[in-house]
PDB file of N, CA and C in Angstrom:
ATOM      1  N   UNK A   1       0.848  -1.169   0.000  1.00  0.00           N
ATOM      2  CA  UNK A   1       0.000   0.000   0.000  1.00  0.00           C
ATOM      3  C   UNK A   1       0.896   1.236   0.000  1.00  0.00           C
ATOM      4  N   UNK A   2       0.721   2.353  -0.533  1.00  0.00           N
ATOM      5  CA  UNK A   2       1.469   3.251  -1.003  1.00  0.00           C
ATOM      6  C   UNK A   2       1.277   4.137   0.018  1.00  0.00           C
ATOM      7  N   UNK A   3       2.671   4.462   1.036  1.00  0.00           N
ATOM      8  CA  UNK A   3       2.892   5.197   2.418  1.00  0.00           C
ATOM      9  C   UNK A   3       1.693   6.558   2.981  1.00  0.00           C
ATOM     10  N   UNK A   4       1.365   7.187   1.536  1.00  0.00           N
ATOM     11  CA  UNK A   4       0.085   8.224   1.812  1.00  0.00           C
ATOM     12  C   UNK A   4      -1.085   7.858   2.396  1.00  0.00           C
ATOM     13  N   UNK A   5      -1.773   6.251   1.502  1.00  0.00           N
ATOM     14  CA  UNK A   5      -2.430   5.852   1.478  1.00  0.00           C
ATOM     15  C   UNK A   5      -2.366   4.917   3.266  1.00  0.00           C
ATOM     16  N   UNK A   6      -1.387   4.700   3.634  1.00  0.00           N
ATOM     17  CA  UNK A   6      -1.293   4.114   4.424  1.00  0.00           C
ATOM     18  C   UNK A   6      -1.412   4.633   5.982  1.00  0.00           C
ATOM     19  N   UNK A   7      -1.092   6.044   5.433  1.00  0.00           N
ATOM     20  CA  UNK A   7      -1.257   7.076   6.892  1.00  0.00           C
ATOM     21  C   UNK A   7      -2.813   7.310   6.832  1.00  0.00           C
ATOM     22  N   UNK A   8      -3.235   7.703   5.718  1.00  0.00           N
ATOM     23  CA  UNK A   8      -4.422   7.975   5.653  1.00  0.00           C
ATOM     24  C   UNK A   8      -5.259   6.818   6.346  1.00  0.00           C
ATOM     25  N   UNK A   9      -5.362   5.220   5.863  1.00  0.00           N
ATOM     26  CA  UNK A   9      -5.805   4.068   6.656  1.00  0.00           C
ATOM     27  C   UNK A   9      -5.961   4.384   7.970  1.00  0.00           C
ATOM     28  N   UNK A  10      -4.732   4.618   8.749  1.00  0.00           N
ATOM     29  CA  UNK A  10      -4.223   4.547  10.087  1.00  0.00           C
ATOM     30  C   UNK A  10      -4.754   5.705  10.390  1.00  0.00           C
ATOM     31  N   UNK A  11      -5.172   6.690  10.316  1.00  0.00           N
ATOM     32  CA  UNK A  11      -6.031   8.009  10.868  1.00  0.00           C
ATOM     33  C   UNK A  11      -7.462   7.308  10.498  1.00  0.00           C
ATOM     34  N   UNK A  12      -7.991   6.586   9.971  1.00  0.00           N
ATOM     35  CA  UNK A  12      -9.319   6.459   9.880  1.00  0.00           C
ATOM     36  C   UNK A  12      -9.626   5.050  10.285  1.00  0.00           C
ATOM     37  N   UNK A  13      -8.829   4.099  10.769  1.00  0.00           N
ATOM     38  CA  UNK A  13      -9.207   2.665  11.564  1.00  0.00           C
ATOM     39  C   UNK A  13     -10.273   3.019  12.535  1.00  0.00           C
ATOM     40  N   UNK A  14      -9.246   4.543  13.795  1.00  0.00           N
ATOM     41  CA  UNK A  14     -10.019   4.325  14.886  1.00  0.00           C
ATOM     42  C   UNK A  14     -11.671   4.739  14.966  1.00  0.00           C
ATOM     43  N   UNK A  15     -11.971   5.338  13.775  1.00  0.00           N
ATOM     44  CA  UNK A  15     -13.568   5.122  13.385  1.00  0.00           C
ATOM     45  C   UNK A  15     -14.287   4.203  13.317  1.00  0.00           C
ATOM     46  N   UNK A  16     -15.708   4.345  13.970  1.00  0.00           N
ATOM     47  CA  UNK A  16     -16.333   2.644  13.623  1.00  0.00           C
ATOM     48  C   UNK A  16     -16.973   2.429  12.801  1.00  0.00           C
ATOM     49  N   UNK A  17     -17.100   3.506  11.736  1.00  0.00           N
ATOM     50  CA  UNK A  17     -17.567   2.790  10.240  1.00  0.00           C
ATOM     51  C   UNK A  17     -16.195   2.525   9.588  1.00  0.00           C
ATOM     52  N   UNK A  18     -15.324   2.478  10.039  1.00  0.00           N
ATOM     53  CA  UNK A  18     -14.038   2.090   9.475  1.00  0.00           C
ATOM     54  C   UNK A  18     -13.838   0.641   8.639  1.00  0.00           C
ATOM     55  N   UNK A  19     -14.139   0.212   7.142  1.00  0.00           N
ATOM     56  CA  UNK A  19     -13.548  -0.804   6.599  1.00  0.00           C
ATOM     57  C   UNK A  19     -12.122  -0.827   5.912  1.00  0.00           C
ATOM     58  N   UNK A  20     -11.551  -1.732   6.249  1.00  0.00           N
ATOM     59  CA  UNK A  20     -10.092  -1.719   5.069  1.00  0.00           C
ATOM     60  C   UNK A  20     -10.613  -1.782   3.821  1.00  0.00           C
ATOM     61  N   UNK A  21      -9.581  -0.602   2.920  1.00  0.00           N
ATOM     62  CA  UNK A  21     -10.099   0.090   1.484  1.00  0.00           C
ATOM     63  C   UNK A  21      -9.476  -1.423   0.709  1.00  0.00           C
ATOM     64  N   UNK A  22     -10.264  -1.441  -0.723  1.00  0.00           N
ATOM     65  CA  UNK A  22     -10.059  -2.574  -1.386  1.00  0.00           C
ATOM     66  C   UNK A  22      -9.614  -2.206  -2.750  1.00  0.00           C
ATOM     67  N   UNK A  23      -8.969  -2.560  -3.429  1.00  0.00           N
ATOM     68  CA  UNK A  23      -8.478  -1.928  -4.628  1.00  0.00           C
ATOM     69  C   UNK A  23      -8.787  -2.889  -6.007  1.00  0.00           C
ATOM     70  N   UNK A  24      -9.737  -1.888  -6.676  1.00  0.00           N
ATOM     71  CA  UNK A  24     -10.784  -2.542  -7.792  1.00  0.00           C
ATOM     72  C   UNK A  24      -9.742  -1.925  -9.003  1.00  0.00           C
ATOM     73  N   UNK A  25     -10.372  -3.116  -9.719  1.00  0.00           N
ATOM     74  CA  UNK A  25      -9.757  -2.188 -11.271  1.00  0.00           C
ATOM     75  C   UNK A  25     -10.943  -2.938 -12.179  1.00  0.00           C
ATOM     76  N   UNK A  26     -11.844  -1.414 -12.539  1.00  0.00           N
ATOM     77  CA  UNK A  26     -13.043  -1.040 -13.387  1.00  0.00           C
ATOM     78  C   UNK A  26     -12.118  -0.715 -14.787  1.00  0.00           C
ATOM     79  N   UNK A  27     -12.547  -1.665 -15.818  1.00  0.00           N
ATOM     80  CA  UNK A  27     -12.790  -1.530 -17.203  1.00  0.00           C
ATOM     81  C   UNK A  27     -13.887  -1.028 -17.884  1.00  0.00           C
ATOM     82  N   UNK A  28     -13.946  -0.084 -18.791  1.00  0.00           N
ATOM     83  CA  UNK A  28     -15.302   0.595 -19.167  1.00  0.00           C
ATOM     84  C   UNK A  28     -14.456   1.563 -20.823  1.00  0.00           C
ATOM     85  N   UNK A  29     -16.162   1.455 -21.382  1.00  0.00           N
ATOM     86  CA  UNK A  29     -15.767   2.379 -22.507  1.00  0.00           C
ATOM     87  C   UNK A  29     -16.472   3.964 -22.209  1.00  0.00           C
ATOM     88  N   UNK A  30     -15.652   4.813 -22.724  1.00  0.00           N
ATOM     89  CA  UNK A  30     -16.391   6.111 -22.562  1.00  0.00           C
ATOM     90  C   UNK A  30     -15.189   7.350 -23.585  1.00  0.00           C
ATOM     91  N   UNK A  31     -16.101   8.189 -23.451  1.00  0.00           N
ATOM     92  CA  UNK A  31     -14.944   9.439 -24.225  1.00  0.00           C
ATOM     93  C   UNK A  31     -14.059   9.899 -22.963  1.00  0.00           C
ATOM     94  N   UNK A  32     -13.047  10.937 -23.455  1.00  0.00           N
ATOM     95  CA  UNK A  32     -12.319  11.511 -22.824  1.00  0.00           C
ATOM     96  C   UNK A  32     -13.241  12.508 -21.451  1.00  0.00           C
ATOM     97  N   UNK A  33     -13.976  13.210 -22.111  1.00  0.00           N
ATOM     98  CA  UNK A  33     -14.985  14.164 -21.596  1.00  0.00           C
ATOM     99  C   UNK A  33     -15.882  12.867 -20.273  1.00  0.00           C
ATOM    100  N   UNK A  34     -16.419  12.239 -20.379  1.00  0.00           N
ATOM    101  CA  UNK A  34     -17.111  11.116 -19.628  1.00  0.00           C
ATOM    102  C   UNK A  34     -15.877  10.665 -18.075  1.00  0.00           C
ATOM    103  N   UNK A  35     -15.007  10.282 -18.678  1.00  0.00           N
ATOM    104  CA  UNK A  35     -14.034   9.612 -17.474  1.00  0.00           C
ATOM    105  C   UNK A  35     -13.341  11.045 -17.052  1.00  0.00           C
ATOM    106  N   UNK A  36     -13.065  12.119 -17.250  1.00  0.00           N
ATOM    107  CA  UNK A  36     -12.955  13.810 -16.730  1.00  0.00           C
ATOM    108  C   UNK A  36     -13.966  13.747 -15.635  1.00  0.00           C
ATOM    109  N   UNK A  37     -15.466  13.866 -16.045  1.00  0.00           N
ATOM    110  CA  UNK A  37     -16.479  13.916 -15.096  1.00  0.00           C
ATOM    111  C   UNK A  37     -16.585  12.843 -13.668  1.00  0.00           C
ATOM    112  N   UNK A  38     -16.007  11.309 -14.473  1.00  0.00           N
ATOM    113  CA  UNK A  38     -16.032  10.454 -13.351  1.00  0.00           C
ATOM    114  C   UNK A  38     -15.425  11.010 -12.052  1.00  0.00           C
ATOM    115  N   UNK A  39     -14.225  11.512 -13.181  1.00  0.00           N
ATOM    116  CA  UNK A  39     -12.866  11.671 -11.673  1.00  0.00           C
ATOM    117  C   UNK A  39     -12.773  12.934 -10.853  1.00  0.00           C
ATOM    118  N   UNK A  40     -13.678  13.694 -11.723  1.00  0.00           N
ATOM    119  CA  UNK A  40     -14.246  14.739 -10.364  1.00  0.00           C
ATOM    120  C   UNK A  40     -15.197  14.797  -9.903  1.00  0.00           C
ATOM    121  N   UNK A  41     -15.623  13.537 -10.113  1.00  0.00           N
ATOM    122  CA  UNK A  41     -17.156  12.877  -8.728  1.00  0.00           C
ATOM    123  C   UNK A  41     -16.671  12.175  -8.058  1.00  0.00           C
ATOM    124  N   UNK A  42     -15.395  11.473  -8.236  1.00  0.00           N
ATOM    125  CA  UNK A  42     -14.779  10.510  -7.597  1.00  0.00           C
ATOM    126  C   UNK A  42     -14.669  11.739  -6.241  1.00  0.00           C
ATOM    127  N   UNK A  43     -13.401  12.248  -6.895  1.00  0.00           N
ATOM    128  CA  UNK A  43     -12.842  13.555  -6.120  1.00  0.00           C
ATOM    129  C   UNK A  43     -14.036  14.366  -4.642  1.00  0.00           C
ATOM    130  N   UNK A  44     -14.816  14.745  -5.585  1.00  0.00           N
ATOM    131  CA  UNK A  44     -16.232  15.503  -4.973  1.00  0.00           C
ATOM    132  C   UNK A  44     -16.575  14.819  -3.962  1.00  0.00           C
ATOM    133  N   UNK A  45     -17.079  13.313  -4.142  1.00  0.00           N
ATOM    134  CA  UNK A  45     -17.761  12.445  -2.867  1.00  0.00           C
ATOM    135  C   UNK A  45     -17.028  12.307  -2.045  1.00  0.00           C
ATOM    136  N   UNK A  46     -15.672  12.083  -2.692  1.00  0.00           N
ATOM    137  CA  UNK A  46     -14.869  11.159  -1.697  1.00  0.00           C
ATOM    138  C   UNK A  46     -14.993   9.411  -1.252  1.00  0.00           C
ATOM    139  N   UNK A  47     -15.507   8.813  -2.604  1.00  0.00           N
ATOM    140  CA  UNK A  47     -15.701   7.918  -2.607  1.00  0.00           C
ATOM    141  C   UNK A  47     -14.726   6.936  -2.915  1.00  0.00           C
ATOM    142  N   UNK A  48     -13.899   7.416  -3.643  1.00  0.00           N
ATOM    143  CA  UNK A  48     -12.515   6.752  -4.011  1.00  0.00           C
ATOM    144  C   UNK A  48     -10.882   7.284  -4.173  1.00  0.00           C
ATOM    145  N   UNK A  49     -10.250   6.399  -4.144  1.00  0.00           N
ATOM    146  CA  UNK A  49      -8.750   7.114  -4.076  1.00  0.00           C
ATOM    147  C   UNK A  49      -8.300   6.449  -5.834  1.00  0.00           C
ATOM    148  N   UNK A  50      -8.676   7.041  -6.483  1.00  0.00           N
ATOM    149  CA  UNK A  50      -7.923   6.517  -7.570  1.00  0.00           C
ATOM    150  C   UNK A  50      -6.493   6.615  -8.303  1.00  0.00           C
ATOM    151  N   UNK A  51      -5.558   5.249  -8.150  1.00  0.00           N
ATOM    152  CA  UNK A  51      -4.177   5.305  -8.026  1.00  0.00           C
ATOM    153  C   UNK A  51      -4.072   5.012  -9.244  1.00  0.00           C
ATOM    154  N   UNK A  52      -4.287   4.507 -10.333  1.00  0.00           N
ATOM    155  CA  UNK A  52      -4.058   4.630 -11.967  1.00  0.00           C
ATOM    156  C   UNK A  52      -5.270   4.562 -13.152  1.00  0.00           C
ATOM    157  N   UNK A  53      -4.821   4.749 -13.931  1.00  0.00           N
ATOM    158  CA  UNK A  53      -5.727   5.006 -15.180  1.00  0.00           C
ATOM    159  C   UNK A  53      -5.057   5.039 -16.624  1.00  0.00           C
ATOM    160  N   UNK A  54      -5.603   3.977 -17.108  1.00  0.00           N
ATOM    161  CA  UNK A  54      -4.836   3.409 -18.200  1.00  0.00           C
ATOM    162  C   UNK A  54      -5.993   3.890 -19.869  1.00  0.00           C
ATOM    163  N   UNK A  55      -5.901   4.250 -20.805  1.00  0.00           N
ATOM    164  CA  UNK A  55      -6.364   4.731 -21.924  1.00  0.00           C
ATOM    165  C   UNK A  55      -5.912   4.017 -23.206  1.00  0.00           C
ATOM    166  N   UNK A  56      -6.457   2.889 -23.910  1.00  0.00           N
ATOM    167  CA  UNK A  56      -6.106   2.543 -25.118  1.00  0.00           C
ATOM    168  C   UNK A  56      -6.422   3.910 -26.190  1.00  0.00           C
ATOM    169  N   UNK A  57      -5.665   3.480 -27.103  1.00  0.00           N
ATOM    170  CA  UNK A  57      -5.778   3.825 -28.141  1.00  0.00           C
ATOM    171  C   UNK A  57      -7.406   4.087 -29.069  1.00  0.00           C
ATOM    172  N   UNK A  58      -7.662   5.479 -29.349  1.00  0.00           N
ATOM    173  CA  UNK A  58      -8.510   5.376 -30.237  1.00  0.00           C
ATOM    174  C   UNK A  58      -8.790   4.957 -31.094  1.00  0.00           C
ATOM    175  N   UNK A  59     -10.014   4.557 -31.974  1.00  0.00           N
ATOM    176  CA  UNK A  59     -10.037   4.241 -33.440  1.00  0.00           C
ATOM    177  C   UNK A  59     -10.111   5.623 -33.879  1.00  0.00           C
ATOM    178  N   UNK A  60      -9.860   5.605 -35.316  1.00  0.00           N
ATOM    179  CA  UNK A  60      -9.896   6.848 -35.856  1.00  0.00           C
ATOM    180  C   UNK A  60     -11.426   7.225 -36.233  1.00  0.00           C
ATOM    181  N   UNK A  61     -12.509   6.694 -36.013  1.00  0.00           N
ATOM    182  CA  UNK A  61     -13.529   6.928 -36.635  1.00  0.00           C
ATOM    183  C   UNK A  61     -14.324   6.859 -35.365  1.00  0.00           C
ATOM    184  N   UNK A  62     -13.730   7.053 -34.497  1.00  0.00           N
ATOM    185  CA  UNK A  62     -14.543   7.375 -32.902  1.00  0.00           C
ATOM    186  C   UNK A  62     -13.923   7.883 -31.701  1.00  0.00           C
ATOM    187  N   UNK A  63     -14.348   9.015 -30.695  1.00  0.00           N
ATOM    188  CA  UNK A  63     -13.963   9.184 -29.848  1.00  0.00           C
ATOM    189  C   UNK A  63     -14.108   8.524 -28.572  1.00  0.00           C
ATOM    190  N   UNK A  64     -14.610   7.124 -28.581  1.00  0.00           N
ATOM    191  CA  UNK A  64     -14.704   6.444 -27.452  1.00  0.00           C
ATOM    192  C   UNK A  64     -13.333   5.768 -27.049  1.00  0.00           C
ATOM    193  N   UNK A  65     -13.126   4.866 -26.409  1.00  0.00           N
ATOM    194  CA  UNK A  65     -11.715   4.704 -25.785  1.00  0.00           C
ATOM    195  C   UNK A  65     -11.800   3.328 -24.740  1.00  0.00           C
ATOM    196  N   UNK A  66     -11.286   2.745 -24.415  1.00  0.00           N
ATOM    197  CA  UNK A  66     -11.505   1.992 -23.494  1.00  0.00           C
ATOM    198  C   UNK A  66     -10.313   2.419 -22.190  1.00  0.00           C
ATOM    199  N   UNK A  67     -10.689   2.531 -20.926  1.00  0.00           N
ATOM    200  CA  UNK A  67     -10.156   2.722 -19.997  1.00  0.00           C
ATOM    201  C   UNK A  67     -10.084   1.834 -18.734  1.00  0.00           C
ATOM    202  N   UNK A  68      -8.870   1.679 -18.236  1.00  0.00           N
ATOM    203  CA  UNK A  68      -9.272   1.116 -17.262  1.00  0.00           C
ATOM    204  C   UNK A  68      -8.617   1.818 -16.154  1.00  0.00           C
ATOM    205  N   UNK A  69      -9.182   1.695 -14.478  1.00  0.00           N
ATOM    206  CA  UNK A  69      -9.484   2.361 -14.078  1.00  0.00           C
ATOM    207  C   UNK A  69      -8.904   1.459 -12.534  1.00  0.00           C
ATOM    208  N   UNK A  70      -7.559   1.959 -11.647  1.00  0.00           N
ATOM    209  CA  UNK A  70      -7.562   1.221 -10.055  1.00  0.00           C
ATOM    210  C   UNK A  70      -7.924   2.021  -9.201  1.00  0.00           C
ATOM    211  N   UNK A  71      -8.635   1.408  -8.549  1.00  0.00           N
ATOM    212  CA  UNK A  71      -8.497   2.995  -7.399  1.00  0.00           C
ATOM    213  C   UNK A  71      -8.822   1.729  -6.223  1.00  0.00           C
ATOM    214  N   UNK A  72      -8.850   2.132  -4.624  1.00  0.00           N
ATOM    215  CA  UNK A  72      -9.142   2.358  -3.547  1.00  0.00           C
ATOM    216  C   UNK A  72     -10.739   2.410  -3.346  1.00  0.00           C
ATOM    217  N   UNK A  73     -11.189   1.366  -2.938  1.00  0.00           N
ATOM    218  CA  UNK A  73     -12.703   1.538  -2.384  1.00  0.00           C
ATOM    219  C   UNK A  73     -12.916   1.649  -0.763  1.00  0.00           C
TER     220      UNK A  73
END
């Protein structure tokens, strides 16, 4: 677990809605504009810590994309 992430844990155990965070990795298609919005709702709620984000390659005859997506639940 990456030392930020790890202080952060340890300040929020002694809470009792406290669960250990789980680290998902969401695959999904969307445009550039779409996964922008995700990650500042992510941000906004505070629902997730998202630690990477990966972007294939476009086709040339579409702006969709496939992404995938780790974060911290």
């Amino acid at each position: 677990m990456p030392s930020p992430l790890t202080a952060t844990v340890e300040k929020l155990r002694s809470k009792p809605e406290f669960r250990e965070p789980v680290l998902y990795r969401v695959r999904f298609l969307g445009r550039y504009s779409d996964v922008l919005a995700l990650l500042k709702q992510l941000n906004e709620q505070a629902v997730a810590l998202p630690l990477h984000l990966q972007m294939e390659e476009a086709r040339p005859e579409t702006s969709w994309r496939y992404w995938t997506l780790f974060a911290w639940l």
